[in-house]
PDB file of N, CA and C in Angstrom:
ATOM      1  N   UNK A   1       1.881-115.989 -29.504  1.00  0.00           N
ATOM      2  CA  UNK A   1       1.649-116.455 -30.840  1.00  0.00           C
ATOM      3  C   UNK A   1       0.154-116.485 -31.161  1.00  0.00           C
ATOM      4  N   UNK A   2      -0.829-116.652 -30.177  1.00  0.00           N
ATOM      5  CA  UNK A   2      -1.977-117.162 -30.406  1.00  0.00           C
ATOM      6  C   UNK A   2      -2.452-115.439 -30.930  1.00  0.00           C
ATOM      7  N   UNK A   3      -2.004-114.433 -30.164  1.00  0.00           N
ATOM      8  CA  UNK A   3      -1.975-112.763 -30.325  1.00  0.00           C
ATOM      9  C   UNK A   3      -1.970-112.642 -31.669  1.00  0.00           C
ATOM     10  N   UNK A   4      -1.132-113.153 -32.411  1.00  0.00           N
ATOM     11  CA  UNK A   4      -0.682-113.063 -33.579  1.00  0.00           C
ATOM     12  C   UNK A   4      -1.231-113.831 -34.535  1.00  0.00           C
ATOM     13  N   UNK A   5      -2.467-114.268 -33.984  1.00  0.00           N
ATOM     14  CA  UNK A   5      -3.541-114.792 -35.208  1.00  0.00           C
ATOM     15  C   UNK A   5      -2.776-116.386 -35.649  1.00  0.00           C
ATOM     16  N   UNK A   6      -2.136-116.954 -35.106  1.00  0.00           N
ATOM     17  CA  UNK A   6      -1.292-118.056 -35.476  1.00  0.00           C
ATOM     18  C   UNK A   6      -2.525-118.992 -35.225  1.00  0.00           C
ATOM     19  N   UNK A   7      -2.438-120.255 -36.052  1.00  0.00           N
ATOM     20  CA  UNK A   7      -3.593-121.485 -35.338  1.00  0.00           C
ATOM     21  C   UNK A   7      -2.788-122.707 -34.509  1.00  0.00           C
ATOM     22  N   UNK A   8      -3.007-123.493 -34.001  1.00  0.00           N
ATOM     23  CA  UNK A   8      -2.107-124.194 -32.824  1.00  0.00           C
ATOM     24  C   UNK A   8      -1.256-124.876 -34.144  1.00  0.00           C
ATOM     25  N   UNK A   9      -2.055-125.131 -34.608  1.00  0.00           N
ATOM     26  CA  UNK A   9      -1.047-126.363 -36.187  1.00  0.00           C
ATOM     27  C   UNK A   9       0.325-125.697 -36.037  1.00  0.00           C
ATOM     28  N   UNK A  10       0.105-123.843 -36.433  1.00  0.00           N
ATOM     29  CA  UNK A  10       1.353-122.682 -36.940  1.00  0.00           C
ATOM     30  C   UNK A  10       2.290-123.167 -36.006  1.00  0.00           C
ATOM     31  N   UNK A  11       1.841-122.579 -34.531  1.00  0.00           N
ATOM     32  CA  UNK A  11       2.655-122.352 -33.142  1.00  0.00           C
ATOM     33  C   UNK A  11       3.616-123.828 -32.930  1.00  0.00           C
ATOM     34  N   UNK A  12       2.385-124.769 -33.106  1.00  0.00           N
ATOM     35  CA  UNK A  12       3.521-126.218 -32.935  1.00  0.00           C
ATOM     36  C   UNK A  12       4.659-126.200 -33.978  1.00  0.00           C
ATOM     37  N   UNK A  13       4.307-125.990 -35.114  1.00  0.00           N
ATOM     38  CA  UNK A  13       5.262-126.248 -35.986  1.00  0.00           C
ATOM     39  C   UNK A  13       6.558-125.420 -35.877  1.00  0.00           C
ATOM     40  N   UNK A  14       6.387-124.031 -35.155  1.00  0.00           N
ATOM     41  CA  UNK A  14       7.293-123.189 -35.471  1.00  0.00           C
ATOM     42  C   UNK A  14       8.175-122.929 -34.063  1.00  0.00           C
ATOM     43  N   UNK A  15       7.367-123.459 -32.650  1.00  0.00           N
ATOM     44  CA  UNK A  15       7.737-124.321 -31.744  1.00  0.00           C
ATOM     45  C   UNK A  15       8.649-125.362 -31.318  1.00  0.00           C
ATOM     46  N   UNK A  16       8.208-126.116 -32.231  1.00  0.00           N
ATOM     47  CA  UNK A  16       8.676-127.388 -32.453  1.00  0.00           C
ATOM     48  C   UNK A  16       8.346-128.181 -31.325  1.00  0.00           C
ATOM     49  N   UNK A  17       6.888-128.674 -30.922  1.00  0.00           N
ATOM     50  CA  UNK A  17       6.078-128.982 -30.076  1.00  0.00           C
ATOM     51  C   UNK A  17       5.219-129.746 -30.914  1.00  0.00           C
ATOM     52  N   UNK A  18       4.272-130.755 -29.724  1.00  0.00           N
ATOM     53  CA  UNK A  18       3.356-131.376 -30.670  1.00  0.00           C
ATOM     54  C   UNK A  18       1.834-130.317 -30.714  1.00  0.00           C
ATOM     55  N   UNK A  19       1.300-130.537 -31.854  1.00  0.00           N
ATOM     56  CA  UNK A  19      -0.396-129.946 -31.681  1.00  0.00           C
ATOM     57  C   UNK A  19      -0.845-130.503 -30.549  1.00  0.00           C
ATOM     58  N   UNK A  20      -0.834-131.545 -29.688  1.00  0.00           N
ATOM     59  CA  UNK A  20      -1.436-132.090 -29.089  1.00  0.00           C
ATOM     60  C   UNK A  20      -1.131-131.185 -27.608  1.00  0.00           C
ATOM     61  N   UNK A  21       0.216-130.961 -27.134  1.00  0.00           N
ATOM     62  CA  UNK A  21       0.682-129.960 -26.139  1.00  0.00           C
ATOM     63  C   UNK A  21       0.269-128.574 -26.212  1.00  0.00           C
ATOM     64  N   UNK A  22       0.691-128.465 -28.058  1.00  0.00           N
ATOM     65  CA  UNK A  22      -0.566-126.718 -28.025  1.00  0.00           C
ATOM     66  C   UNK A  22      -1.601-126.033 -27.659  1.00  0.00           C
ATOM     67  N   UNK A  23      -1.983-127.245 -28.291  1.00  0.00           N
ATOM     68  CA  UNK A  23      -3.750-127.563 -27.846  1.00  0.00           C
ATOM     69  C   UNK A  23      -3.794-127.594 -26.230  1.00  0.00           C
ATOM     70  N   UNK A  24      -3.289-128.420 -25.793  1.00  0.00           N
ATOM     71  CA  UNK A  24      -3.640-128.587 -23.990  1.00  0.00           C
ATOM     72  C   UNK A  24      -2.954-126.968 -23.580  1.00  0.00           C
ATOM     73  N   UNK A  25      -2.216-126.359 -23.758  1.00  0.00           N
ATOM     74  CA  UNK A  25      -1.907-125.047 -23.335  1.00  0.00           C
ATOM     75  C   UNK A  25      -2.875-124.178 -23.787  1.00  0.00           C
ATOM     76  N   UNK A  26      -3.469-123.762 -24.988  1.00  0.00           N
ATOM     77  CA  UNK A  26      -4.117-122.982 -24.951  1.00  0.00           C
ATOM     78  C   UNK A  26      -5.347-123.260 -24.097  1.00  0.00           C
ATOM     79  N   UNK A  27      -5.784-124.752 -23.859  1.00  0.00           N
ATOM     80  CA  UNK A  27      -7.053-124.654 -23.283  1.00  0.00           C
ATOM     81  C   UNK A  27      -6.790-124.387 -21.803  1.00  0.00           C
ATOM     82  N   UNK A  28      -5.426-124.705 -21.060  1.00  0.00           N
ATOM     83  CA  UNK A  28      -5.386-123.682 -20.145  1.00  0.00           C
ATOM     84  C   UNK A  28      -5.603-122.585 -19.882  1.00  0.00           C
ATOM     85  N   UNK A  29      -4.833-122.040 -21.435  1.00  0.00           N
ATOM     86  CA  UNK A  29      -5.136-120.231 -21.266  1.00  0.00           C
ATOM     87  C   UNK A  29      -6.680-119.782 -20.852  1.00  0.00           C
ATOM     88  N   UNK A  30      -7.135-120.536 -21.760  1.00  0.00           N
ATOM     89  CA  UNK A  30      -8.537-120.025 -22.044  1.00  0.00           C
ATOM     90  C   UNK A  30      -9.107-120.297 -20.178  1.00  0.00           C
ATOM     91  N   UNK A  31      -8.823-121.706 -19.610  1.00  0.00           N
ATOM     92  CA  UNK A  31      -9.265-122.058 -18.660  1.00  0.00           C
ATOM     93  C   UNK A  31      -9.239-120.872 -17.706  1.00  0.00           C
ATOM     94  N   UNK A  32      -7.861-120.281 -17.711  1.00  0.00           N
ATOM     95  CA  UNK A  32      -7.397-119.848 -16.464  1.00  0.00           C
ATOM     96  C   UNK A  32      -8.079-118.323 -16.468  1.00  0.00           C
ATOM     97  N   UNK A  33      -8.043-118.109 -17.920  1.00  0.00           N
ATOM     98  CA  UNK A  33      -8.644-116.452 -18.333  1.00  0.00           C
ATOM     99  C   UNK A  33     -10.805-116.552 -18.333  1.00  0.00           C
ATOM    100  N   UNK A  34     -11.450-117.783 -17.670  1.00  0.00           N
ATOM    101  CA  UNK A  34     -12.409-117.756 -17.965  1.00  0.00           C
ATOM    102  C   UNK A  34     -13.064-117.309 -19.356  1.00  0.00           C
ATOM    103  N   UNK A  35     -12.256-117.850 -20.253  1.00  0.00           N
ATOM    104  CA  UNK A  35     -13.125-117.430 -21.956  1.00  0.00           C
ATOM    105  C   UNK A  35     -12.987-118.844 -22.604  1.00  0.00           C
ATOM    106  N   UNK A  36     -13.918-118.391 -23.843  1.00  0.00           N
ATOM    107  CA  UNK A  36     -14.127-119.331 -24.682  1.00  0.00           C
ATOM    108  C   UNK A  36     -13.615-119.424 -26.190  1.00  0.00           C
ATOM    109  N   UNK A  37     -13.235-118.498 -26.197  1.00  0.00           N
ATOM    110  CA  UNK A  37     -12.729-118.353 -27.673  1.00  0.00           C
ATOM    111  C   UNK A  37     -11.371-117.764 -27.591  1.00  0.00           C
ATOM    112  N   UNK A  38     -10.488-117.985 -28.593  1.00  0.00           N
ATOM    113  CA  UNK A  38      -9.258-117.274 -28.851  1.00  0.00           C
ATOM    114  C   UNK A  38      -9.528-115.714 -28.596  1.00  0.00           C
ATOM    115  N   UNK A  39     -10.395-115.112 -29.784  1.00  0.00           N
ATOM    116  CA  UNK A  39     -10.606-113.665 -29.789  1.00  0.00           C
ATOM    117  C   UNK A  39     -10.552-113.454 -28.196  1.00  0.00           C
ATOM    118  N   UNK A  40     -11.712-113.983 -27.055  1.00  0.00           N
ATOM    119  CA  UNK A  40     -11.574-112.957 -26.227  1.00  0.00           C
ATOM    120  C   UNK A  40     -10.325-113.672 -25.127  1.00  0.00           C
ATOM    121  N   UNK A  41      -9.572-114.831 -25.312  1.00  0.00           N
ATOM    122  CA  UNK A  41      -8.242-114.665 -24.842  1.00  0.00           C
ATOM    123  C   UNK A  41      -7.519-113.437 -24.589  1.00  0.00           C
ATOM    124  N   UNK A  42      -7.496-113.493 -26.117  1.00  0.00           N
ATOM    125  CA  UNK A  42      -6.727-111.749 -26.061  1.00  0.00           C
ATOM    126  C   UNK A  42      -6.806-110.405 -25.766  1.00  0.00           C
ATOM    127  N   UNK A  43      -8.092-110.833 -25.784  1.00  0.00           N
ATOM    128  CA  UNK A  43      -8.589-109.433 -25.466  1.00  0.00           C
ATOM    129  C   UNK A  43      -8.446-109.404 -23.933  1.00  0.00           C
ATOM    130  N   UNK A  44      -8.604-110.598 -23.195  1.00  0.00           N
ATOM    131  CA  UNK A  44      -8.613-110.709 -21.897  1.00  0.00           C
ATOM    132  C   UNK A  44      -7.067-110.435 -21.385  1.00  0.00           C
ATOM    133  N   UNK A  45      -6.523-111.008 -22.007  1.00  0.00           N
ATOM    134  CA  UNK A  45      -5.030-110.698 -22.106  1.00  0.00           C
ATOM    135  C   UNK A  45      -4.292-109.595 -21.816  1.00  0.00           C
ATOM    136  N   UNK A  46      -4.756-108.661 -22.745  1.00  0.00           N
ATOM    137  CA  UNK A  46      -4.381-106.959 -23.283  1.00  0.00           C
ATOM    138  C   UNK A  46      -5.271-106.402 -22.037  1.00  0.00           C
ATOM    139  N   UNK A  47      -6.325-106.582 -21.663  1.00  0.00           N
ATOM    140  CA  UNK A  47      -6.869-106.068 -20.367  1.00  0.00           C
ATOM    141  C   UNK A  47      -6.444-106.370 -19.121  1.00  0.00           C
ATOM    142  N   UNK A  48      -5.589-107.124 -19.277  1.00  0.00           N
ATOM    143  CA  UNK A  48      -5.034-107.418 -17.597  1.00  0.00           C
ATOM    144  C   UNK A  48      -3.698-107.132 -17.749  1.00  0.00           C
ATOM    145  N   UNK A  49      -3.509-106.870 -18.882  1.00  0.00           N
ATOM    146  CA  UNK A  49      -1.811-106.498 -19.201  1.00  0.00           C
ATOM    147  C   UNK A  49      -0.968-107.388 -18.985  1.00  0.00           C
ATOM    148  N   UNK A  50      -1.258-108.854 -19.648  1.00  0.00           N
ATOM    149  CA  UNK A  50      -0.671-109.815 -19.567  1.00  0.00           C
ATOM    150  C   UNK A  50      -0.192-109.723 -21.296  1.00  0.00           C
ATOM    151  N   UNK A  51       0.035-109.158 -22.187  1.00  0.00           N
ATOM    152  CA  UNK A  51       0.311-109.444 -23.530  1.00  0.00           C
ATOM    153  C   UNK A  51       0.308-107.696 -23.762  1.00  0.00           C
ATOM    154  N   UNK A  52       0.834-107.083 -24.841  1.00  0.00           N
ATOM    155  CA  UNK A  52       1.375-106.043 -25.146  1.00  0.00           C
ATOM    156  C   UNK A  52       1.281-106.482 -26.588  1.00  0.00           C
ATOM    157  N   UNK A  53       0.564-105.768 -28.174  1.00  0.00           N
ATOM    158  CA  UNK A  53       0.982-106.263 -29.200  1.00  0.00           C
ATOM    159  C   UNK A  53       1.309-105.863 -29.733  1.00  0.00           C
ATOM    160  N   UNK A  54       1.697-104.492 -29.529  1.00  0.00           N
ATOM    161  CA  UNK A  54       3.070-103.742 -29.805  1.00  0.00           C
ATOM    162  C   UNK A  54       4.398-104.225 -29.621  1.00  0.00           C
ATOM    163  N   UNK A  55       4.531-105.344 -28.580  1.00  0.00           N
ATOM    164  CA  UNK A  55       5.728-105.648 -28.377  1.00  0.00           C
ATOM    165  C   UNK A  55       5.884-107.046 -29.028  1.00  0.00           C
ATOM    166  N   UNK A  56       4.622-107.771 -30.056  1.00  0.00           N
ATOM    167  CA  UNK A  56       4.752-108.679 -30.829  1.00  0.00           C
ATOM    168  C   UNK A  56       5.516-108.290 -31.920  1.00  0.00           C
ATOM    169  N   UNK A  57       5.215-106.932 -32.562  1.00  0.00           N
ATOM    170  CA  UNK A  57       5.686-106.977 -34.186  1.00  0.00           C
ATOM    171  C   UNK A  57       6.956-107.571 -34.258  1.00  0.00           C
TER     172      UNK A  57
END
């Protein structure tokens, strides 16, 4: 979801999760992928071939 330009507010809501759990997951992501920003999440993502966003549409 985060791939998909969503903001944690979107993902919780459509989830059905709190922002507060969103939030602590993405900052895992970010943790675990050594980045700082969403953008290079993904990008980090698509380079390790952990996300495909072709297979989002």
């Amino acid at each position: 979801m985060i791939s998909q330009g969503l903001s944690n507010r979107q993902i919780a809501e459509l989830s059905h999760r709190s922002l507060h759990t969103v939030d602590a997951h993405a900052k895992s992501i970010y943790r675990k992928l050594a980045v700082k920003s969403r953008a290079q999440a993904v990008r980090d993502a698509m380079q390790k071939g952990l996300i495909d966003l072709e297979a989002c549409e």
